[in-house]
C-alpha atoms as a PDB file:
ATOM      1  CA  UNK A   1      63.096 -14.296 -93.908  1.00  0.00           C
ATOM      2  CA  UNK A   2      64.972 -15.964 -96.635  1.00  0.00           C
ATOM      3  CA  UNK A   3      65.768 -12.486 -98.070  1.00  0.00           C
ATOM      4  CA  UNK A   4      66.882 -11.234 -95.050  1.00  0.00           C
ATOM      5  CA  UNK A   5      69.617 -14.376 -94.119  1.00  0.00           C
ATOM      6  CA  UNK A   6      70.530 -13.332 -97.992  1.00  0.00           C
ATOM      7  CA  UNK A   7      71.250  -9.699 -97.010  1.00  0.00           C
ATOM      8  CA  UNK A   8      74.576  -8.313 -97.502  1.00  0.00           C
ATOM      9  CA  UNK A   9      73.859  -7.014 -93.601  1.00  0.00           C
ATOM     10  CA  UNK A  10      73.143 -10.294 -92.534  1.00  0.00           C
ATOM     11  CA  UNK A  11      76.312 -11.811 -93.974  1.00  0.00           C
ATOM     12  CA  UNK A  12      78.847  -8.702 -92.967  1.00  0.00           C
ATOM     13  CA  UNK A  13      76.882  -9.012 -89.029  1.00  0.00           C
ATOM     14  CA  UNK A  14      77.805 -12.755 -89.159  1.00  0.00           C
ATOM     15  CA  UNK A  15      80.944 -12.682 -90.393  1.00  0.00           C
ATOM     16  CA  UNK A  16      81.700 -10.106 -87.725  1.00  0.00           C
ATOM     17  CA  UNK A  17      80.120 -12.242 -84.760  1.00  0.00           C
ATOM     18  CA  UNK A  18      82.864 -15.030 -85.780  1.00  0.00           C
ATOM     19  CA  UNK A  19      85.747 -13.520 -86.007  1.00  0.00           C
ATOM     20  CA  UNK A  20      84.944 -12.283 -82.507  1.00  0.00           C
ATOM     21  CA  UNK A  21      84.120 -15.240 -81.657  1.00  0.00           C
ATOM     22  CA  UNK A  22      86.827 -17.161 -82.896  1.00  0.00           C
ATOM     23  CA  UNK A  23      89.843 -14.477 -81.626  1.00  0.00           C
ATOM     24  CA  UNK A  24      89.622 -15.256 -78.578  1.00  0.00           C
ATOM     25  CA  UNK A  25      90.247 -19.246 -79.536  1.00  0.00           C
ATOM     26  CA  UNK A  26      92.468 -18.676 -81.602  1.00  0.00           C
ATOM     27  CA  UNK A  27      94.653 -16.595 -79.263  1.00  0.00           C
ATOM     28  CA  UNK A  28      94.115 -18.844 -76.277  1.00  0.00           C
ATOM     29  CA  UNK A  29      95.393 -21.557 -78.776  1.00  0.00           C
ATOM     30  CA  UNK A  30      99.022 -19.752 -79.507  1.00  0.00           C
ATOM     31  CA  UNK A  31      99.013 -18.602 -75.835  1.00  0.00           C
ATOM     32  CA  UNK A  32      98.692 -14.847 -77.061  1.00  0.00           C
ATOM     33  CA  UNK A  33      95.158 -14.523 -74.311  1.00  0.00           C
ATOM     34  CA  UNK A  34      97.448 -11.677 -72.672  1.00  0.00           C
ATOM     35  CA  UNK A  35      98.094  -9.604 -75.716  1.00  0.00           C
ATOM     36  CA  UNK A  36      93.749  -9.781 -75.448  1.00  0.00           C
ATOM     37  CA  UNK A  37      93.478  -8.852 -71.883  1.00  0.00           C
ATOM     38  CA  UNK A  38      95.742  -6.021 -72.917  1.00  0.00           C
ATOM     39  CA  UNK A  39      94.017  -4.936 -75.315  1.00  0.00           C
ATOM     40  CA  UNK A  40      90.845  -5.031 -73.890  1.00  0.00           C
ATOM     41  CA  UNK A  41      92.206  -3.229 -70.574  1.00  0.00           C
ATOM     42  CA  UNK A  42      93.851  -0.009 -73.044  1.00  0.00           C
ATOM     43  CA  UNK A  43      90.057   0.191 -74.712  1.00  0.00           C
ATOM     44  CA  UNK A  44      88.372  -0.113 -70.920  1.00  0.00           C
ATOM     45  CA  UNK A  45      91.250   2.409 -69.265  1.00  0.00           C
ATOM     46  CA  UNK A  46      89.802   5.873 -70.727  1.00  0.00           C
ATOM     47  CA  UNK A  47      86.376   4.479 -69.953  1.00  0.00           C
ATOM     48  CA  UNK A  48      86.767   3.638 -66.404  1.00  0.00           C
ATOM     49  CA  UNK A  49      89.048   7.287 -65.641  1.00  0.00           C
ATOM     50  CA  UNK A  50      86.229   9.027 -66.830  1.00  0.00           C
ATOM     51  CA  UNK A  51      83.290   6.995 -65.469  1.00  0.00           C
ATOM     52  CA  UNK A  52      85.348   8.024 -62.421  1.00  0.00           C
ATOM     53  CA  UNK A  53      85.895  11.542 -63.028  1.00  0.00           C
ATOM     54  CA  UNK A  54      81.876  11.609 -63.677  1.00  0.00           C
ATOM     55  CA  UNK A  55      81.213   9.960 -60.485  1.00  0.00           C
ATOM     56  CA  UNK A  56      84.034  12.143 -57.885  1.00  0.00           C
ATOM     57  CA  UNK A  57      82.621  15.096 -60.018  1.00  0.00           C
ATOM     58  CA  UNK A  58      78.889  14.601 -58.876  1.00  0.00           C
ATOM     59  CA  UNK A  59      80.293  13.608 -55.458  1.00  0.00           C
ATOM     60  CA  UNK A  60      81.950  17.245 -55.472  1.00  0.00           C
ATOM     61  CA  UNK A  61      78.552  18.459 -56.430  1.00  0.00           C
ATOM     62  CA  UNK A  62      76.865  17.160 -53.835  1.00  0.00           C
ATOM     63  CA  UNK A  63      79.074  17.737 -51.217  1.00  0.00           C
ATOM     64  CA  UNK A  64      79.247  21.773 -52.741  1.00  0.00           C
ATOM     65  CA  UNK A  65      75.612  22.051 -51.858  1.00  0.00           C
ATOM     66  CA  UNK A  66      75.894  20.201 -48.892  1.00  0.00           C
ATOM     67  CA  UNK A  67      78.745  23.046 -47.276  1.00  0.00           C
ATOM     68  CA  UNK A  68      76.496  25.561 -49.237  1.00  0.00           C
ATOM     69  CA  UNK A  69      73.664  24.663 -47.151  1.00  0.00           C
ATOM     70  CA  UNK A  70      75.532  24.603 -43.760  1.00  0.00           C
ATOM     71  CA  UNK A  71      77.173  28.036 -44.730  1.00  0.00           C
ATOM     72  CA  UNK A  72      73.424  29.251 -45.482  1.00  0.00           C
ATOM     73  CA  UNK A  73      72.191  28.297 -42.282  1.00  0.00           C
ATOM     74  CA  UNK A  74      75.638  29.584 -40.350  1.00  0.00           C
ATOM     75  CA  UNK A  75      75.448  32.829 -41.962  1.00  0.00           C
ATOM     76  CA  UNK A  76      70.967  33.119 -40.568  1.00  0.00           C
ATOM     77  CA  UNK A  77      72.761  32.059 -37.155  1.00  0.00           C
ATOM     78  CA  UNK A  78      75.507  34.316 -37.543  1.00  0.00           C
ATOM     79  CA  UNK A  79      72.965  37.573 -38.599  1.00  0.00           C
ATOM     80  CA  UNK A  80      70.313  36.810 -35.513  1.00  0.00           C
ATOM     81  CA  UNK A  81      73.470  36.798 -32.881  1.00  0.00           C
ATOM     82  CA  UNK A  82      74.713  39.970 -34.284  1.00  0.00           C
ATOM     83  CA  UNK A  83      71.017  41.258 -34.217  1.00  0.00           C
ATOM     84  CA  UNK A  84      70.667  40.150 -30.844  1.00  0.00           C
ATOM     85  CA  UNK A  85      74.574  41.901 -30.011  1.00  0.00           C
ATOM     86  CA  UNK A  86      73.196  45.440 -31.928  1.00  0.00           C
ATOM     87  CA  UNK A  87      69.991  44.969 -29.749  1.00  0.00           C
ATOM     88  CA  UNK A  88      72.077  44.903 -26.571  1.00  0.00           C
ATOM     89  CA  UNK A  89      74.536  47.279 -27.643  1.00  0.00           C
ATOM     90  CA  UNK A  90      71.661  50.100 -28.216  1.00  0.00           C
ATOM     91  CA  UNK A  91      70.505  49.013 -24.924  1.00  0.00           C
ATOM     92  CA  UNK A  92      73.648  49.526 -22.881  1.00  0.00           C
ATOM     93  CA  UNK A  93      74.151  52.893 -24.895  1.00  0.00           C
ATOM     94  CA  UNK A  94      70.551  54.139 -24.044  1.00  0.00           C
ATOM     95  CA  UNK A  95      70.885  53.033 -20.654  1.00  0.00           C
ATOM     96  CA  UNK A  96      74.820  54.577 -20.288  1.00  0.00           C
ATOM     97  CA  UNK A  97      72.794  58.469 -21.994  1.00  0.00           C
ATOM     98  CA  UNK A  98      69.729  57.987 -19.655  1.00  0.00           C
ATOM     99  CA  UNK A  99      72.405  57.302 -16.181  1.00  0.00           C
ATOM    100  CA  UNK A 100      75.016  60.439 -17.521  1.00  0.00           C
ATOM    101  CA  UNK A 101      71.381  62.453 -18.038  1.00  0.00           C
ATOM    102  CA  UNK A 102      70.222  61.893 -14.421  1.00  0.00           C
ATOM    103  CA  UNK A 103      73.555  62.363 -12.782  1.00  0.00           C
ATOM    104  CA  UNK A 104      73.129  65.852 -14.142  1.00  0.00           C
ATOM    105  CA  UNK A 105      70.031  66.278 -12.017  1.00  0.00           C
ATOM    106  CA  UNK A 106      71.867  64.992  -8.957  1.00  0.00           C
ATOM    107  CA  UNK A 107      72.949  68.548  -7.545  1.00  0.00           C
ATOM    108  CA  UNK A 108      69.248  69.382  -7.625  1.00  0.00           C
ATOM    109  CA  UNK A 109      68.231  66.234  -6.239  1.00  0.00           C
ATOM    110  CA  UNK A 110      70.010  66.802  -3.263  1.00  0.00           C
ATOM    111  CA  UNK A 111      69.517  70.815  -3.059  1.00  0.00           C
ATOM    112  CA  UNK A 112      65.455  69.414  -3.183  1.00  0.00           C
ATOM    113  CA  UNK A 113      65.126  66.001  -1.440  1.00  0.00           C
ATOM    114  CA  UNK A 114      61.566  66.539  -1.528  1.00  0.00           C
ATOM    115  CA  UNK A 115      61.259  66.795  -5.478  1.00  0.00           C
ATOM    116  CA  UNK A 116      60.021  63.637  -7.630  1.00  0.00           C
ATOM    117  CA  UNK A 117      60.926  63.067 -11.393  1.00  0.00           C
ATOM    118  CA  UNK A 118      59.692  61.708 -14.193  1.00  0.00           C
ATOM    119  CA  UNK A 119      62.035  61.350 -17.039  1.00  0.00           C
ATOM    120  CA  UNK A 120      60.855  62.075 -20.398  1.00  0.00           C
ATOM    121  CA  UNK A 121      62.144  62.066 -23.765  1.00  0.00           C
ATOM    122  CA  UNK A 122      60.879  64.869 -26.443  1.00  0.00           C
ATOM    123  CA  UNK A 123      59.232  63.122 -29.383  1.00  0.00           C
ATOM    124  CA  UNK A 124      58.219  66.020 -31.211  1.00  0.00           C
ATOM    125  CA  UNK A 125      58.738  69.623 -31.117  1.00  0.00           C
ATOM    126  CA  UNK A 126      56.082  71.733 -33.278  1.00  0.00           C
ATOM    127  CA  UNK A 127      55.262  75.358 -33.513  1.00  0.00           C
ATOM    128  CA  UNK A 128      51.560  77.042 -33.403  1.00  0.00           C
ATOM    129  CA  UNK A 129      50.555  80.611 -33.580  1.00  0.00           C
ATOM    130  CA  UNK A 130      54.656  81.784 -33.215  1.00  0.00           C
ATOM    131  CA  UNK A 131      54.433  78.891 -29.861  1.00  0.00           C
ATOM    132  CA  UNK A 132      57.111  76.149 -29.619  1.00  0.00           C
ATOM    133  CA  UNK A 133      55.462  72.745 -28.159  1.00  0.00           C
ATOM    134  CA  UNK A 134      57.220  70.410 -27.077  1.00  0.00           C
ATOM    135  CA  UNK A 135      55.728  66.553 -27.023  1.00  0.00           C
ATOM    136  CA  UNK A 136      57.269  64.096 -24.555  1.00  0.00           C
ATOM    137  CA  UNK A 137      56.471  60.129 -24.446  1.00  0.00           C
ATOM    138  CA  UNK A 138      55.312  60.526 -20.814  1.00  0.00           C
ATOM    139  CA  UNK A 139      51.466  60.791 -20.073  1.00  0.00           C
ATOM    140  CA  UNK A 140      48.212  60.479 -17.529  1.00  0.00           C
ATOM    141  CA  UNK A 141      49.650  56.575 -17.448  1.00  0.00           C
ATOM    142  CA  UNK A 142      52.915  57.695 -15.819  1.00  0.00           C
ATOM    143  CA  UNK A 143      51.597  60.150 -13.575  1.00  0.00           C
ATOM    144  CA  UNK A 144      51.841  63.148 -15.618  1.00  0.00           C
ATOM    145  CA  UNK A 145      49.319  65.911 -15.454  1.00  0.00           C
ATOM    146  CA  UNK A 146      48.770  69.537 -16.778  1.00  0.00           C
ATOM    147  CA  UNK A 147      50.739  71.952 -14.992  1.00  0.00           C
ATOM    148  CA  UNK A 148      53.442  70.096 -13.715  1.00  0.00           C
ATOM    149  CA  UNK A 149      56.769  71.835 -14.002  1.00  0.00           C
ATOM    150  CA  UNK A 150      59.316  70.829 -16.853  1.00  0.00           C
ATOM    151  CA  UNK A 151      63.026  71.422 -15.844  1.00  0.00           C
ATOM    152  CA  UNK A 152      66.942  70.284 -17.588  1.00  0.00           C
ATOM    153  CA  UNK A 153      69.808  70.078 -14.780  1.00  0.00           C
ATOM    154  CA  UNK A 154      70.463  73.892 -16.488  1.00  0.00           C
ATOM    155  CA  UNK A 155      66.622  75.272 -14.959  1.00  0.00           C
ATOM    156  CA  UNK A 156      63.483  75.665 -15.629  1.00  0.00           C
ATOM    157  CA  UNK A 157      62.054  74.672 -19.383  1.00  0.00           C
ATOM    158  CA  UNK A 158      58.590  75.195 -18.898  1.00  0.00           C
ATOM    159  CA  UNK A 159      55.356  73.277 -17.814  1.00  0.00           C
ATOM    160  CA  UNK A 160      52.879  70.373 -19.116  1.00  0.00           C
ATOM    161  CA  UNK A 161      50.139  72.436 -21.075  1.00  0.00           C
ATOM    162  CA  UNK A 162      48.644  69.328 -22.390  1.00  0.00           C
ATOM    163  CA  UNK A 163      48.359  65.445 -21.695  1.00  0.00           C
ATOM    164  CA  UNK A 164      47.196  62.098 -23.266  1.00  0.00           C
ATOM    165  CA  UNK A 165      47.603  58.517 -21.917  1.00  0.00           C
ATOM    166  CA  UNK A 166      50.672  57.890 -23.317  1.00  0.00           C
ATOM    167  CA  UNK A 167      52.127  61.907 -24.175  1.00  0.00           C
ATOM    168  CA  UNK A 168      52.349  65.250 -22.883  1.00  0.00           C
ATOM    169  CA  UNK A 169      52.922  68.615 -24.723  1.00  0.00           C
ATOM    170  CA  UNK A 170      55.417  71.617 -22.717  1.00  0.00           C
ATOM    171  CA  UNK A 171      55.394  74.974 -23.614  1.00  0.00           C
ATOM    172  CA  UNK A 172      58.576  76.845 -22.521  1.00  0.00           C
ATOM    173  CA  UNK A 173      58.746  79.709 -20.485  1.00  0.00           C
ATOM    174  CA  UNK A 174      59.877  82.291 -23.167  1.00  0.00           C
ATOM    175  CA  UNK A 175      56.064  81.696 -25.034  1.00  0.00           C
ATOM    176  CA  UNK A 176      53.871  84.718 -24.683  1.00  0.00           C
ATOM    177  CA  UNK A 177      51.416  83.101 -22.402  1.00  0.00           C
ATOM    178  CA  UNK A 178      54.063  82.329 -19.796  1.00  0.00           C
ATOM    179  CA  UNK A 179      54.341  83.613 -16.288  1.00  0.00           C
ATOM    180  CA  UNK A 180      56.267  83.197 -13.445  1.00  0.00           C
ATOM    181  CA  UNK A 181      56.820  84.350  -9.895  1.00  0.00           C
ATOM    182  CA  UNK A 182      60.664  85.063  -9.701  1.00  0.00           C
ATOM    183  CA  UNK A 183      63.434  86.341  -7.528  1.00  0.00           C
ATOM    184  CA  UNK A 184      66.623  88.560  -7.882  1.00  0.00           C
ATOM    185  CA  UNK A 185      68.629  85.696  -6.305  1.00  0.00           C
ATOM    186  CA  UNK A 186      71.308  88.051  -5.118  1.00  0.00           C
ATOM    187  CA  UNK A 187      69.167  90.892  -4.024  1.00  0.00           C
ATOM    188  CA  UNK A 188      66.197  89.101  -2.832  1.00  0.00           C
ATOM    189  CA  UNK A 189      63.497  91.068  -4.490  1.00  0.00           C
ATOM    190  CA  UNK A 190      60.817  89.306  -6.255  1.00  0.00           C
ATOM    191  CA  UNK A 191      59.369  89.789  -9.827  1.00  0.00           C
ATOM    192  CA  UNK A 192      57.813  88.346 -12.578  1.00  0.00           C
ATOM    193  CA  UNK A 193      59.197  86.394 -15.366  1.00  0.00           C
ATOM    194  CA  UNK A 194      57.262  87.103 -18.637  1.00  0.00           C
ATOM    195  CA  UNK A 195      57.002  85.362 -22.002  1.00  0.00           C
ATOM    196  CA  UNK A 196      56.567  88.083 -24.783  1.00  0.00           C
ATOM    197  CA  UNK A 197      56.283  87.283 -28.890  1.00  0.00           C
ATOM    198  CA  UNK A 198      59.300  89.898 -29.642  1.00  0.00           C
ATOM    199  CA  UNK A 199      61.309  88.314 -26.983  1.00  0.00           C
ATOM    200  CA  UNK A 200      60.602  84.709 -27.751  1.00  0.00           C
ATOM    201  CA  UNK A 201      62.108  85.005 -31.685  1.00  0.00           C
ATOM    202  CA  UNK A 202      65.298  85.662 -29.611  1.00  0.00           C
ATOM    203  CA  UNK A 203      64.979  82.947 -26.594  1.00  0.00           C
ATOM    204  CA  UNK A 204      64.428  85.838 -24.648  1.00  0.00           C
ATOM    205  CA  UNK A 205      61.991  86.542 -21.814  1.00  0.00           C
ATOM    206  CA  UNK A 206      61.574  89.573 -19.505  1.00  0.00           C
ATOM    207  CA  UNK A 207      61.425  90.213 -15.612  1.00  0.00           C
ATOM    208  CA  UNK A 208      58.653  93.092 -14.808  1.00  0.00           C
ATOM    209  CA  UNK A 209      57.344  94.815 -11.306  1.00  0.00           C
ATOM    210  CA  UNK A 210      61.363  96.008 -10.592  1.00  0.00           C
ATOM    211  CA  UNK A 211      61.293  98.800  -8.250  1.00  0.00           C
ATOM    212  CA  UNK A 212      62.992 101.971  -9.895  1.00  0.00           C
ATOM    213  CA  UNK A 213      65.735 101.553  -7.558  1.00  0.00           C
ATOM    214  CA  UNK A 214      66.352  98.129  -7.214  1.00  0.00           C
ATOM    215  CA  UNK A 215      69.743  97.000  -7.154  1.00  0.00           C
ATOM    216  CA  UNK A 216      69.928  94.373 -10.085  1.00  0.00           C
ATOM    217  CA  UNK A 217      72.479  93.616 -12.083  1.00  0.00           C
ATOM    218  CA  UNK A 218      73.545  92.776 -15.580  1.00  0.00           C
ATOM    219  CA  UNK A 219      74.423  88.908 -15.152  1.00  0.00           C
ATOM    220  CA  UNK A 220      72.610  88.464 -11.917  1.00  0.00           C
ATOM    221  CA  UNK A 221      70.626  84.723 -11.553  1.00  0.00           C
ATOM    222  CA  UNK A 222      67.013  84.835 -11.581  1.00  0.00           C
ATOM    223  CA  UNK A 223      65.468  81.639  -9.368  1.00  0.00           C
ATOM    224  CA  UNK A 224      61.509  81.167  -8.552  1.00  0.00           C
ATOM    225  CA  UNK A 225      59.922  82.132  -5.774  1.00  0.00           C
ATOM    226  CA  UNK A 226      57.271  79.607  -5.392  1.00  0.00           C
ATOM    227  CA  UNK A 227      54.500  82.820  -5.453  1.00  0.00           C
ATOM    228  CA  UNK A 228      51.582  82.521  -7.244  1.00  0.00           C
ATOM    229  CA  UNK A 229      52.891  79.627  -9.893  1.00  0.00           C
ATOM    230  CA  UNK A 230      53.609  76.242 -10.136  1.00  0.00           C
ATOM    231  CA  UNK A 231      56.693  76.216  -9.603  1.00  0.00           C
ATOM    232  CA  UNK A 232      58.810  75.498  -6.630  1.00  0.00           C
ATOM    233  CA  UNK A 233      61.447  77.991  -5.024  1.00  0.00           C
ATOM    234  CA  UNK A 234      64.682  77.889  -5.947  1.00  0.00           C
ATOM    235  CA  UNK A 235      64.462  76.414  -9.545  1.00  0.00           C
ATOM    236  CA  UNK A 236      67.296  78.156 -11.995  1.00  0.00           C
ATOM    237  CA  UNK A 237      65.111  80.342 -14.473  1.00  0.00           C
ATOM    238  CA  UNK A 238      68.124  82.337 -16.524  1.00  0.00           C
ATOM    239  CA  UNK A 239      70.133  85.568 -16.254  1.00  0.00           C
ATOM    240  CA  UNK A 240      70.285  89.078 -16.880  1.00  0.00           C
ATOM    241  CA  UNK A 241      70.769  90.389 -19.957  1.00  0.00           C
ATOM    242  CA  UNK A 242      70.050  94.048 -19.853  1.00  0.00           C
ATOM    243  CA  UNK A 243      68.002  96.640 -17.879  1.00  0.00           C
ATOM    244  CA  UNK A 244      65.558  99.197 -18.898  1.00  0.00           C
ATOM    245  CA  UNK A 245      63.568 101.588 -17.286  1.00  0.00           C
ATOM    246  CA  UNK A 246      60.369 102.227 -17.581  1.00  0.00           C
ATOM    247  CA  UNK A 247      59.214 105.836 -17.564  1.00  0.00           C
ATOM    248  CA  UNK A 248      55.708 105.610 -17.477  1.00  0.00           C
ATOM    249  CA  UNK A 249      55.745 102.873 -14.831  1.00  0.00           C
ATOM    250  CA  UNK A 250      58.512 104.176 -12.873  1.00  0.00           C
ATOM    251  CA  UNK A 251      59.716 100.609 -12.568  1.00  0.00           C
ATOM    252  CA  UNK A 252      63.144  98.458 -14.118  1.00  0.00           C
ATOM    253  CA  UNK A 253      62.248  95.578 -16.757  1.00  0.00           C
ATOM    254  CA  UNK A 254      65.107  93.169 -17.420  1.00  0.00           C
ATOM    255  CA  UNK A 255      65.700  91.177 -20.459  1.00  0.00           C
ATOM    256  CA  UNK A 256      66.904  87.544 -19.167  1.00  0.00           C
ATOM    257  CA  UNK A 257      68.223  85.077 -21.267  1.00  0.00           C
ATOM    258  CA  UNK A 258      66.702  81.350 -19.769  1.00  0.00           C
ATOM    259  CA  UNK A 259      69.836  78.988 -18.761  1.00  0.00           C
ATOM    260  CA  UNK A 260      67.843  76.207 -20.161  1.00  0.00           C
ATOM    261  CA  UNK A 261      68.158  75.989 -23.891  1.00  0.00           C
ATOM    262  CA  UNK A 262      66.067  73.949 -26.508  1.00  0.00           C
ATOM    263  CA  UNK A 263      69.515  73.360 -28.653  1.00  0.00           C
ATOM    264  CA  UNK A 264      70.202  69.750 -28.787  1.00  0.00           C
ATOM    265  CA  UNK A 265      67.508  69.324 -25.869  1.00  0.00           C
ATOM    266  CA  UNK A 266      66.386  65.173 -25.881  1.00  0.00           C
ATOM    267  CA  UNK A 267      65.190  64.773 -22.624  1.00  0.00           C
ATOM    268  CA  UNK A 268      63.356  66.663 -19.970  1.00  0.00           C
ATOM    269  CA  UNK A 269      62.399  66.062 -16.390  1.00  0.00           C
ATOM    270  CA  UNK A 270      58.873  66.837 -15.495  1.00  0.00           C
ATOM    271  CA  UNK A 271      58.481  67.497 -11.618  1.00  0.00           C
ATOM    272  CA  UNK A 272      55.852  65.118 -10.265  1.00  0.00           C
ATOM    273  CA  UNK A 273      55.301  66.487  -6.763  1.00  0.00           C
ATOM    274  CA  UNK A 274      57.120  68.323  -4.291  1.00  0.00           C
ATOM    275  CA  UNK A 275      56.465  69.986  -0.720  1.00  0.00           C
ATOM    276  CA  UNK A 276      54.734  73.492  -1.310  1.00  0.00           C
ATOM    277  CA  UNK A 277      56.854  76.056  -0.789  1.00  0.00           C
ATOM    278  CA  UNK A 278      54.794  78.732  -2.238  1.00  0.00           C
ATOM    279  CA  UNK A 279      52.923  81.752  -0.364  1.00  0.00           C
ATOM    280  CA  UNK A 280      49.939  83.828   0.299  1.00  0.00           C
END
C-alpha cells in the first residue's frame, strides 16, 4: 500500500483530483463561476445534439417499421380486394358469353317451344380411329344421356355417344358411323345424311337415296325429318355442295357441307327432350 500512495500514478491522479477540485473555488472566489458554466455547457453541447440525433434517429427507425408494417398489411388487403374484383369480373364476363350464347338459340327456341336444353361447354376434343370426340362437362347428373341430340344456333353438331356422371362425349355428324333421316327443305323429298371417312377429312358429309330426277339444288338447305333418328324435324343440318349421279344406283348423292362448324366451337346445346315428331 505504501508503494502504491508512493506511485508516480498515485501522485499525478491526486494532483489531478485537486485542481478539479479546487477550480471551481477558486473561480467562485473571483466571481469567474460563469466562464465554468460556459465551459462546461460548450464540452456538454456536441454531446447532448448527438445523444439527440441518436435518440430522433431510432425514433425514425421505429416509426419506419411501424408504416412498413401498416403498408405490408394494406398492400395483403389491397391484393385479396383485387382478387375478389378479378373473381367477379370473370364472373360477369362468363355470365355476359353464356347470355350472348343462348340468345343465339332464341330463334330456335321459339320455332320449337317444345325443345329443352342443356348447356354444355366442350372440355376436350380428341380424335380415335380418324373420329373427332367431343367431351362436354355435362353428364347422367344433369340429365344427359346417350343419344340425345347435340346442336349450335347454326344446326345440328351431332349426338351424345357416351356419358359419365359428370361428362359426356359427341361425335359429329360428318364421322363415318353417322346417320340421319333428312329432307330437301325446298323440295320436300327426304334422304339420308351420311358420315363417310373421305368426306369427314374435308367437314364434309353426303345425302344418299335421291331419286334420279329429283329436283335439288346446289345451295339448297338440308333440315331433319324426324324418320328413323333421334333427331327432331326441322333441325338445320348444312347445304349443298355438289351433285352426283349415281349410275349403278340410278339415284343423285349430294355432297353437303354441315352449317355447324367445330372452328372456335366452346359450347354446345344438347337437346334434353322434345315432343316426337318422328314417323313410322
Amino acid at each position: 500500500m505504501r508503494d502504491f500512495l508512493k506511485s508516480r500514478f498515485f501522485v499525478v491522479t491526486a494532483i489531478i483530483t485537486l485542481i478539479l477540485v479546487a477550480i471551481p473555488t477558486v473561480l467562485s472566489t473571483f466571481g469567474l463561476q460563469n466562464y465554468l458554466r460556459g465551459a462546461v455547457n460548450v464540452l456538454m453541447t456536441p454531446l447532448q445534439k448527438g445523444f439527440n440525433y441518436v435518440t430522433d434517429a431510432l425514433d425514425g427507425f421505429t416509426s419506419y417499421f411501424s408504416e412498413f408494417d401498416e403498408l405490408v398489411a394494406e398492400n395483403t388487403r389491397l391484393k385479396m380486394e383485387l382478387a375478389q374484383l378479378s373473381d367477379r369480373i370473370y364472373e360477369a364476363q362468363e355470365t355476359e358469353t353464356r347470355n350472348a350464347w343462348l340468345m343465339q338459340f332464341l330463334e330456335m327456341k321459339r320455332a320449337h317451344t317444345d325443345f329443352a336444353f342443356a348447356d354444355a361447354v366442350i372440355t376436350g376434343r380428341e380424335s380415335v380411329n380418324y373420329l373427332t370426340v367431343l367431351t362436354v362437362d355435362q353428364g347422367t347428373a344433369h340429365g344427359i344421356a346417350a343419344g340425345m341430340p347435340v346442336v349450335t344456333p347454326d344446326g345440328v353438331l351431332g349426338f351424345v355417344d357416351e356419358v359419365g356422371i359428370s361428362w359426356a362425349k359427341i361425335r359429329t355428324l360428318i364421322e363415318a358411323s353417322a346417320s340421319i333421316g333428312a329432307c330437301v327443305e325446298r323440295t320436300g323429298e327426304d334422304a339420308l345424311i351420311e358420315g363417310s371417312f373421305s368426306l369427314a377429312k374435308e367437314g364434309l358429309c353426303r345425302l344418299t337415296y335421291l331419286d334420279a330426277e329429283s329436283d335439288i339444288q346446289v345451295g339448297d338447305r338440308i333440315i331433319t325429318s324426324g324418320y328413323g333418328s333421334v333427331y327432331p324435324r326441322g333441325l338445320v343440318i348444312g347445304y349443298v355442295t355438289e351433285i352426283l349421279p349415281d349410275e349403278y344406283s340410278r339415284t343423285l348423292t349430294a355432297t353437303v357441307r354441315p352449317a355447324s362448324s367445330l372452328s372456335g366451337l366452346d359450347r354446345v346445346m344438347i337437346i334434353t327432350s322434345y315432343e316426337t315428331t318422328t314417323h313410322e
